[in-house]
PDB file of N, CA and C in Angstrom:
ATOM      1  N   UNK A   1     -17.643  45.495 -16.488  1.00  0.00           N
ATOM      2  CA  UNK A   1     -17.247  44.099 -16.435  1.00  0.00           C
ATOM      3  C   UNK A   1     -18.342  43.309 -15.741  1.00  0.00           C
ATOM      4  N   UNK A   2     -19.261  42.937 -16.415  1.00  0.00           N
ATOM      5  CA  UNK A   2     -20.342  41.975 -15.735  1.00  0.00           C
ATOM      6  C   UNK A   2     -20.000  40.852 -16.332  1.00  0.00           C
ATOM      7  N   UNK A   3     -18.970  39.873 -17.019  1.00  0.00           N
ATOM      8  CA  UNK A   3     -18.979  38.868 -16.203  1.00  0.00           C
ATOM      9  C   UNK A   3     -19.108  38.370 -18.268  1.00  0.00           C
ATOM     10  N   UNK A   4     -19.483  39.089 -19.387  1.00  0.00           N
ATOM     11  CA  UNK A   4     -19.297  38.745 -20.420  1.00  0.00           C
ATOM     12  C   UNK A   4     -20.798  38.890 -20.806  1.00  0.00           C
ATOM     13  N   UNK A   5     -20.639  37.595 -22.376  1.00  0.00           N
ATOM     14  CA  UNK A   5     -21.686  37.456 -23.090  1.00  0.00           C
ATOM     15  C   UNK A   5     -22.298  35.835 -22.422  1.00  0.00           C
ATOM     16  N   UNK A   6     -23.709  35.698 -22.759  1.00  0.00           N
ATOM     17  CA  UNK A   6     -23.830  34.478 -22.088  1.00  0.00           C
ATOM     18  C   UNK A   6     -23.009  33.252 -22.572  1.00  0.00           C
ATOM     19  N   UNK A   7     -22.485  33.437 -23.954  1.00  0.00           N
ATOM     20  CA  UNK A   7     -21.577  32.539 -24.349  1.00  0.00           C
ATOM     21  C   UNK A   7     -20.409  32.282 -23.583  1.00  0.00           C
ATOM     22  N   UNK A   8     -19.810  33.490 -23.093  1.00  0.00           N
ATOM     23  CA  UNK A   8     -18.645  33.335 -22.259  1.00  0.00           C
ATOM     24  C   UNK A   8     -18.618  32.506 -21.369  1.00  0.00           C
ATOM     25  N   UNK A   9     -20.048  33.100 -20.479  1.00  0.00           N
ATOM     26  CA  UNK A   9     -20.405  32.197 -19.379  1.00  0.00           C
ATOM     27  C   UNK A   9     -20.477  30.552 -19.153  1.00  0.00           C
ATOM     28  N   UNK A  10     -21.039  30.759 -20.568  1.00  0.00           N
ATOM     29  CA  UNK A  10     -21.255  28.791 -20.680  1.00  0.00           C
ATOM     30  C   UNK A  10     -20.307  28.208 -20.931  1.00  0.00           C
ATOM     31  N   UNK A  11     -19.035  28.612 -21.812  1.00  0.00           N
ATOM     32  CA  UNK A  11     -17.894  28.062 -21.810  1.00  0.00           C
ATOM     33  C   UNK A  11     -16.791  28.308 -20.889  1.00  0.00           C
ATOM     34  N   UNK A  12     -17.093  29.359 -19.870  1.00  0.00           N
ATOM     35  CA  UNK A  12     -16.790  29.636 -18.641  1.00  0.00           C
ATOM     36  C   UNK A  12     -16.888  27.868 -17.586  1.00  0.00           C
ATOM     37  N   UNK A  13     -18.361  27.748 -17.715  1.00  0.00           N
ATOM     38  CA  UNK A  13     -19.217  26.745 -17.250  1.00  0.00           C
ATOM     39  C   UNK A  13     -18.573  25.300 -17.776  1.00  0.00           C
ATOM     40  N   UNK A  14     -18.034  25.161 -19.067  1.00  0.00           N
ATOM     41  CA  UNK A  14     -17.582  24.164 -19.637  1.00  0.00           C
ATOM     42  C   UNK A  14     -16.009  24.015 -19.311  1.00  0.00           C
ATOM     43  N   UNK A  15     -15.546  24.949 -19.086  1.00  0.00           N
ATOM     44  CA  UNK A  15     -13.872  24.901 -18.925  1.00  0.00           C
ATOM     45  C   UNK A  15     -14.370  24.219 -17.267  1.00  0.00           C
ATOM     46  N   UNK A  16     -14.818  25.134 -16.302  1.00  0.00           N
ATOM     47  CA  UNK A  16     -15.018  24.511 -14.740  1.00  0.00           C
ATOM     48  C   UNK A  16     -15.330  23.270 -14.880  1.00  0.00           C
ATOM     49  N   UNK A  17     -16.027  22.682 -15.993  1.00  0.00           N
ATOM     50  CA  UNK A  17     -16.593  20.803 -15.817  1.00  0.00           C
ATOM     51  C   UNK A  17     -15.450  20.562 -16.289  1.00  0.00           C
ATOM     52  N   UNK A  18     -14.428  20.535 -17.128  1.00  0.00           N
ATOM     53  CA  UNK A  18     -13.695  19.637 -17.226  1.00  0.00           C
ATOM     54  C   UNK A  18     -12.772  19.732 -16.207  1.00  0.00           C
ATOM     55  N   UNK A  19     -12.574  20.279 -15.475  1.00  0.00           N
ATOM     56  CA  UNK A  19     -11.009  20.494 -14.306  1.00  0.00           C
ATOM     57  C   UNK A  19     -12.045  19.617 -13.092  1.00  0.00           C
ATOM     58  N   UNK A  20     -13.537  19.823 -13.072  1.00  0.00           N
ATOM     59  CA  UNK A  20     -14.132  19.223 -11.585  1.00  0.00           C
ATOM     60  C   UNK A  20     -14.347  17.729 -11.840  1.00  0.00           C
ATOM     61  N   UNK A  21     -14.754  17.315 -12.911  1.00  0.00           N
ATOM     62  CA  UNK A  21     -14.901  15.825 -13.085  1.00  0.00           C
ATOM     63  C   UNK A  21     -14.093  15.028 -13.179  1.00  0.00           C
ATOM     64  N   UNK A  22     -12.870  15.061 -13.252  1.00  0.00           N
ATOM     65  CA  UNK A  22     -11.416  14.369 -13.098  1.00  0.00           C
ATOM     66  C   UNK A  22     -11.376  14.515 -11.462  1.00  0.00           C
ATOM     67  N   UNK A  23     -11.578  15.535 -10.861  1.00  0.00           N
ATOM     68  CA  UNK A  23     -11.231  15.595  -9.464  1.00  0.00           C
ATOM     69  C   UNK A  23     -12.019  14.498  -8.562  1.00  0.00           C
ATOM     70  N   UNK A  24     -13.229  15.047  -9.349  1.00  0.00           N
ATOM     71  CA  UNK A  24     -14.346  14.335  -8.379  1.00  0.00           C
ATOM     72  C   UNK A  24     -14.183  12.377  -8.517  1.00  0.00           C
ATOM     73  N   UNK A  25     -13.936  12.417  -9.931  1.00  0.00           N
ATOM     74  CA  UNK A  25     -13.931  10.688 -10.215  1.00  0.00           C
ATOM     75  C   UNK A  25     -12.500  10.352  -8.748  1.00  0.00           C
ATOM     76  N   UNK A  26     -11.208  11.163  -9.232  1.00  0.00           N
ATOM     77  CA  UNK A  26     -10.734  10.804  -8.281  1.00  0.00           C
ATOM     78  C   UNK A  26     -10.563  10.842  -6.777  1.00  0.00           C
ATOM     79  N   UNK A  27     -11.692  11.584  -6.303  1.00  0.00           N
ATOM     80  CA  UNK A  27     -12.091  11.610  -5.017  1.00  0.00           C
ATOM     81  C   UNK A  27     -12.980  10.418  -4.883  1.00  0.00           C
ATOM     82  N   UNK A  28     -13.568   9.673  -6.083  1.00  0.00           N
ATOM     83  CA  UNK A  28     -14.501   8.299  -5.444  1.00  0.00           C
ATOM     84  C   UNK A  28     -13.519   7.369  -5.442  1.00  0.00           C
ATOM     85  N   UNK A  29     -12.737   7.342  -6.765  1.00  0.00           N
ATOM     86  CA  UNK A  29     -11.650   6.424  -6.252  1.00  0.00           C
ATOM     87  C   UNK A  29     -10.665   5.942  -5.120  1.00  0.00           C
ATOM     88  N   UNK A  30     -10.484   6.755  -4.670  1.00  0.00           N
ATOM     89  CA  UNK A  30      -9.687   7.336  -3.148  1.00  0.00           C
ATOM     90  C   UNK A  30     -10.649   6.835  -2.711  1.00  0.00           C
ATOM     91  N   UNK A  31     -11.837   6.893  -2.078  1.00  0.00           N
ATOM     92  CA  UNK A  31     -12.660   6.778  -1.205  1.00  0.00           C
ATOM     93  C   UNK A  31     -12.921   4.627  -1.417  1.00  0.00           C
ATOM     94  N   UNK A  32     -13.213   4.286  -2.296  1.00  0.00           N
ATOM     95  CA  UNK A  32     -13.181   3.282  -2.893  1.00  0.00           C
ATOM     96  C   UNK A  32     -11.943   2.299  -2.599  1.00  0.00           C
ATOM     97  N   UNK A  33     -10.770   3.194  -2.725  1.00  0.00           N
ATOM     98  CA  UNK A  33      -9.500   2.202  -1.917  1.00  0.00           C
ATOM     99  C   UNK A  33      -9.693   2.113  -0.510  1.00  0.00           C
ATOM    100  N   UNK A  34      -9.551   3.161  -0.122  1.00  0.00           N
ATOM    101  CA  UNK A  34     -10.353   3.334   1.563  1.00  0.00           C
ATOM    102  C   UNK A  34     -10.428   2.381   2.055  1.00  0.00           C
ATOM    103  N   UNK A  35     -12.034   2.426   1.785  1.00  0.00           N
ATOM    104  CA  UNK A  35     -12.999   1.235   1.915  1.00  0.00           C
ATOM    105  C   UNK A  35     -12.505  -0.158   1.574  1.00  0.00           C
ATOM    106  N   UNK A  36     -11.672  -0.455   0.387  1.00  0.00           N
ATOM    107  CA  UNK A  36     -10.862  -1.730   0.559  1.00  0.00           C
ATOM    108  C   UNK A  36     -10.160  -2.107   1.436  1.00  0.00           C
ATOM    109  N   UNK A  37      -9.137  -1.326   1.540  1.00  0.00           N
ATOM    110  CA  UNK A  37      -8.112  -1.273   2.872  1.00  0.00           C
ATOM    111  C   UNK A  37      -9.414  -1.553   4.461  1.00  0.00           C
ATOM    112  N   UNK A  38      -9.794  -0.600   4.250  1.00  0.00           N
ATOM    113  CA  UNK A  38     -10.750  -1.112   5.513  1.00  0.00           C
ATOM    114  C   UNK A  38     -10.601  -2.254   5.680  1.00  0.00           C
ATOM    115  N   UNK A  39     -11.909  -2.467   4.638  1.00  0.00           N
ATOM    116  CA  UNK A  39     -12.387  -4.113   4.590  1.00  0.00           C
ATOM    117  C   UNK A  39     -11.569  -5.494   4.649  1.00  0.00           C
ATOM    118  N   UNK A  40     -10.641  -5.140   4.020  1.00  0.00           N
ATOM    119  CA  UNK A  40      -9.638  -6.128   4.095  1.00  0.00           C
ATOM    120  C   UNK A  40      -8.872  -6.484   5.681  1.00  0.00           C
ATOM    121  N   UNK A  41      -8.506  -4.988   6.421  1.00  0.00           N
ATOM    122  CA  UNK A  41      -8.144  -4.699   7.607  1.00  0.00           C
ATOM    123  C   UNK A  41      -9.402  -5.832   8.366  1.00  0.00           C
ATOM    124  N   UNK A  42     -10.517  -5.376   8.949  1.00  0.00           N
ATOM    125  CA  UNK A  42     -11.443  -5.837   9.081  1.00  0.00           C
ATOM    126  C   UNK A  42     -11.703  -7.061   9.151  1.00  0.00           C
ATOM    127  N   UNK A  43     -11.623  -7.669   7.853  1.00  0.00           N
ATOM    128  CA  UNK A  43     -11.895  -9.121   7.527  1.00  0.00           C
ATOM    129  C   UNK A  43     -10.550  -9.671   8.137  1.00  0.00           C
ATOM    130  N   UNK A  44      -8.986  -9.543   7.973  1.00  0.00           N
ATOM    131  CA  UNK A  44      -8.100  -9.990   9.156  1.00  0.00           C
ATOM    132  C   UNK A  44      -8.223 -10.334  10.559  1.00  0.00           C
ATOM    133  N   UNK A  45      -9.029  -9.170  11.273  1.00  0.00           N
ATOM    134  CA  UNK A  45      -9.169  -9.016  12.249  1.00  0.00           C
ATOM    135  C   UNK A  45      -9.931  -9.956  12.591  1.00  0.00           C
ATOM    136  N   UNK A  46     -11.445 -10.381  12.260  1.00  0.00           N
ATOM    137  CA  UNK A  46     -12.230 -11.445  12.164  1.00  0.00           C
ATOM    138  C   UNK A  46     -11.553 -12.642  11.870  1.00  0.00           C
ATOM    139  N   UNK A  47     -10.809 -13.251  11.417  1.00  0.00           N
ATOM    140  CA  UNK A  47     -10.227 -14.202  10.887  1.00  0.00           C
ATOM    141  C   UNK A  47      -9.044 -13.931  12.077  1.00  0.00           C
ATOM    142  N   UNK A  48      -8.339 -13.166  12.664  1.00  0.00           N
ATOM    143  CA  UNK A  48      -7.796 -13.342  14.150  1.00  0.00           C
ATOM    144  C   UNK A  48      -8.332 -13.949  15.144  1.00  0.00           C
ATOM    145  N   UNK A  49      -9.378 -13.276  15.268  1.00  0.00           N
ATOM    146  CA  UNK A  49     -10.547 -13.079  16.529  1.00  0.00           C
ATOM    147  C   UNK A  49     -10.889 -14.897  16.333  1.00  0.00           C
ATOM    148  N   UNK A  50     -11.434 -15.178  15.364  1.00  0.00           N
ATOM    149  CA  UNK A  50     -11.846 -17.073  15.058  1.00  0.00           C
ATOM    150  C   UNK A  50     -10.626 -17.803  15.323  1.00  0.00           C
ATOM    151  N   UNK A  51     -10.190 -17.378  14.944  1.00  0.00           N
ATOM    152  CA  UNK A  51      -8.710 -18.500  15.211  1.00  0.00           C
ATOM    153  C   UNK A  51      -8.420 -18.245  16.443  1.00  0.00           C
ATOM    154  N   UNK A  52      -8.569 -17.226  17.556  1.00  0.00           N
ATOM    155  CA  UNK A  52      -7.882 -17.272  18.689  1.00  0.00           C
ATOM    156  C   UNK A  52      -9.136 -18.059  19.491  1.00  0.00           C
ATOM    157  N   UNK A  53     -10.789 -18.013  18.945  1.00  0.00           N
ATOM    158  CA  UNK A  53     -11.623 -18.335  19.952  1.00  0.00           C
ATOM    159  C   UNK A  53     -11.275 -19.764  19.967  1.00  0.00           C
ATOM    160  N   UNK A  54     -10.771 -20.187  18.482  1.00  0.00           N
ATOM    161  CA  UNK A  54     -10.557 -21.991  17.915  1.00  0.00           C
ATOM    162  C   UNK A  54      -9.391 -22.623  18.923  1.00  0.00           C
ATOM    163  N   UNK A  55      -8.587 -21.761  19.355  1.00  0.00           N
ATOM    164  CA  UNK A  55      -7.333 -22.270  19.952  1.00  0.00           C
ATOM    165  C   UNK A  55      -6.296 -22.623  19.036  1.00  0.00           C
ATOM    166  N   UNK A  56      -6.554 -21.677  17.408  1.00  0.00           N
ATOM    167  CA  UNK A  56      -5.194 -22.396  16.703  1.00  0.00           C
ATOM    168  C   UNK A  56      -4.981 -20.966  16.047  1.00  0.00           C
ATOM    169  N   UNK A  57      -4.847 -20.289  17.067  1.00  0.00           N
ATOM    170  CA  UNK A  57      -4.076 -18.920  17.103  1.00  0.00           C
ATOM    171  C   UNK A  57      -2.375 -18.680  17.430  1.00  0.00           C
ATOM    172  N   UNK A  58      -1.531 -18.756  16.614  1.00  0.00           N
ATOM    173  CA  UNK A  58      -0.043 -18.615  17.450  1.00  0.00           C
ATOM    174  C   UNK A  58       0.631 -18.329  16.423  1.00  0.00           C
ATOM    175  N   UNK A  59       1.778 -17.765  16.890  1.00  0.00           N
ATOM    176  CA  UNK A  59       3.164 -17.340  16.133  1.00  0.00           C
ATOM    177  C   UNK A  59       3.300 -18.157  15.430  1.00  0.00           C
ATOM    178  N   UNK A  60       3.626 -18.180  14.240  1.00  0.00           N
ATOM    179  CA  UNK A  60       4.221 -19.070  13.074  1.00  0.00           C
ATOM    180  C   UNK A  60       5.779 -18.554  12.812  1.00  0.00           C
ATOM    181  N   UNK A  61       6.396 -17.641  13.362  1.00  0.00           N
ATOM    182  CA  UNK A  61       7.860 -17.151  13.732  1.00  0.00           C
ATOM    183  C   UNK A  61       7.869 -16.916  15.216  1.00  0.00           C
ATOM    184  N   UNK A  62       7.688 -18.481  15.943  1.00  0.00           N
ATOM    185  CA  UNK A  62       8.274 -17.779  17.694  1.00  0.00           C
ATOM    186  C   UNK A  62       9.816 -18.370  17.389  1.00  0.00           C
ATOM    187  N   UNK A  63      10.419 -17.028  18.012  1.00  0.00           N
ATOM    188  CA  UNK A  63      11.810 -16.802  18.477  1.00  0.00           C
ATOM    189  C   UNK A  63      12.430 -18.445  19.394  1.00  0.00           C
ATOM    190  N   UNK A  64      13.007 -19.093  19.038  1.00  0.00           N
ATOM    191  CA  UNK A  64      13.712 -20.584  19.928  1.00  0.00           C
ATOM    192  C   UNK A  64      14.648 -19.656  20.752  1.00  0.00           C
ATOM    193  N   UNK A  65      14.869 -19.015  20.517  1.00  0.00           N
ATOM    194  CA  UNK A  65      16.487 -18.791  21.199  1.00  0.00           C
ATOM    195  C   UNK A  65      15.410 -17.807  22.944  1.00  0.00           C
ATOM    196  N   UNK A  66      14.338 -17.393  22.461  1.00  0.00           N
ATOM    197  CA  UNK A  66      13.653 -16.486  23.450  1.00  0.00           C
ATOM    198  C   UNK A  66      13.971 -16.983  25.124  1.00  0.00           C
ATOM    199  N   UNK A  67      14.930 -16.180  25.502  1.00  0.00           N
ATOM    200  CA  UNK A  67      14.753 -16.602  27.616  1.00  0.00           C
ATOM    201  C   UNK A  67      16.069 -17.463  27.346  1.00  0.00           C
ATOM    202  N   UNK A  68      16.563 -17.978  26.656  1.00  0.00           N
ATOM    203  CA  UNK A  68      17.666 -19.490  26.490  1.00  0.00           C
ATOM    204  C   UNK A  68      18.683 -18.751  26.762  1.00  0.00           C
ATOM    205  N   UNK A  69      19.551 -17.313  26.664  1.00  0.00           N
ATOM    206  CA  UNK A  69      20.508 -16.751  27.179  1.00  0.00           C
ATOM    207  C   UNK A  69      20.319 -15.570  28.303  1.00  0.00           C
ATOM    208  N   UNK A  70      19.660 -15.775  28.986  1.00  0.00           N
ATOM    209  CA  UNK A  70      19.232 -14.782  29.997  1.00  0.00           C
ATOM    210  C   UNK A  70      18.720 -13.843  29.548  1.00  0.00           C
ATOM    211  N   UNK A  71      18.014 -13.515  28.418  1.00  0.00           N
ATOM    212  CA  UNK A  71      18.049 -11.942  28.101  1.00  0.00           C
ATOM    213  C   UNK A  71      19.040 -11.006  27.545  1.00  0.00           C
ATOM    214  N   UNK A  72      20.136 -11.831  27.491  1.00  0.00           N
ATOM    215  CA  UNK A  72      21.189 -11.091  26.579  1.00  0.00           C
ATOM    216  C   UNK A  72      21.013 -10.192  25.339  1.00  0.00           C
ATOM    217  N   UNK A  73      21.744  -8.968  25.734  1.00  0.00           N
ATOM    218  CA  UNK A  73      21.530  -8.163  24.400  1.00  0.00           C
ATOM    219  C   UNK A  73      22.508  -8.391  23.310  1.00  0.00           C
ATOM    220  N   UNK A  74      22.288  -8.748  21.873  1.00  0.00           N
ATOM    221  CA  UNK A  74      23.167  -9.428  21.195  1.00  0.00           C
ATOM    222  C   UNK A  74      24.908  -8.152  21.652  1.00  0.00           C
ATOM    223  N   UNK A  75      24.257  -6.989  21.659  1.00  0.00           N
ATOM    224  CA  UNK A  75      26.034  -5.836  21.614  1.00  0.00           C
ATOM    225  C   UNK A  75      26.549  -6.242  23.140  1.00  0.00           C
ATOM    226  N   UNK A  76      26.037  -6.788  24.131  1.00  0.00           N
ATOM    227  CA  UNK A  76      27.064  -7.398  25.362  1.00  0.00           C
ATOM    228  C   UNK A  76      28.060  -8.563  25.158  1.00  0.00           C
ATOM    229  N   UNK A  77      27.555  -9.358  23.956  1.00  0.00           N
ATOM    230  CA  UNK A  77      28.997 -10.348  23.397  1.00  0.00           C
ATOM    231  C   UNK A  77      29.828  -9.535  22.767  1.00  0.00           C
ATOM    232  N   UNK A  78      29.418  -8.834  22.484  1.00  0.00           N
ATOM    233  CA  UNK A  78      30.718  -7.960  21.559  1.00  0.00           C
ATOM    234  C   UNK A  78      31.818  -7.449  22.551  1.00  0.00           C
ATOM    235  N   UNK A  79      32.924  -8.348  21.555  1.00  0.00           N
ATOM    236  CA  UNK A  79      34.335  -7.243  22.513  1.00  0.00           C
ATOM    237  C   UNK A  79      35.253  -6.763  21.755  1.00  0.00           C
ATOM    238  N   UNK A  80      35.441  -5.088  22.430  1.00  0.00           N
ATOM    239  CA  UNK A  80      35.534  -4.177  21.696  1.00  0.00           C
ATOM    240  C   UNK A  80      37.038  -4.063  22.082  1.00  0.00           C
ATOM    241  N   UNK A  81      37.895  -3.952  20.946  1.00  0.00           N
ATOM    242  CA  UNK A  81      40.058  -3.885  21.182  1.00  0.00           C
ATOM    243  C   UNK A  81      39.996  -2.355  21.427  1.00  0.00           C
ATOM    244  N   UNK A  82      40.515  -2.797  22.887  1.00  0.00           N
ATOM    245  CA  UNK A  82      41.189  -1.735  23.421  1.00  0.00           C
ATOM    246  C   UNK A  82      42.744  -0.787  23.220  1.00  0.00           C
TER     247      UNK A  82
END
């Protein structure tokens, strides 16, 4: 058993390229989202960072009700029939 005729080999060689080049494309792809996600992450962060140096950095959902009942936890109004 050495392994065949060289024909074997090469279509040996041809079966392995088609199973690795699907893998590999989708290992750049993956890598390629990555790098989006990064970048995108990234570019947020910068666009934080400017707006907080600008002074027009802030909550666009601050809480009104925040401190106005002492800190109440909403389940301490609850009353439970005994």
């Amino acid at each position: 058993m050495d392994g065949g005729t060289p024909r074997d080999v090469v279509m040996n060689l041809l079966l392995l390229l088609l199973l690795v080049l699907p893998f590999a494309c989708l290992a750049v792809l993956s890598l390629v989202a990555l790098l989006g996600v990064v970048a995108i992450g990234g570019t947020l962060r910068v666009i934080g960072m400017v707006t907080s140096v600008l002074g027009i950095a802030g909550r666009k959902v601050d809480d009104p009700w925040r401190d106005a009942v002492d800190d109440a936890h909403p389940l301490d109004c609850v009353e439970v029939p005994r």
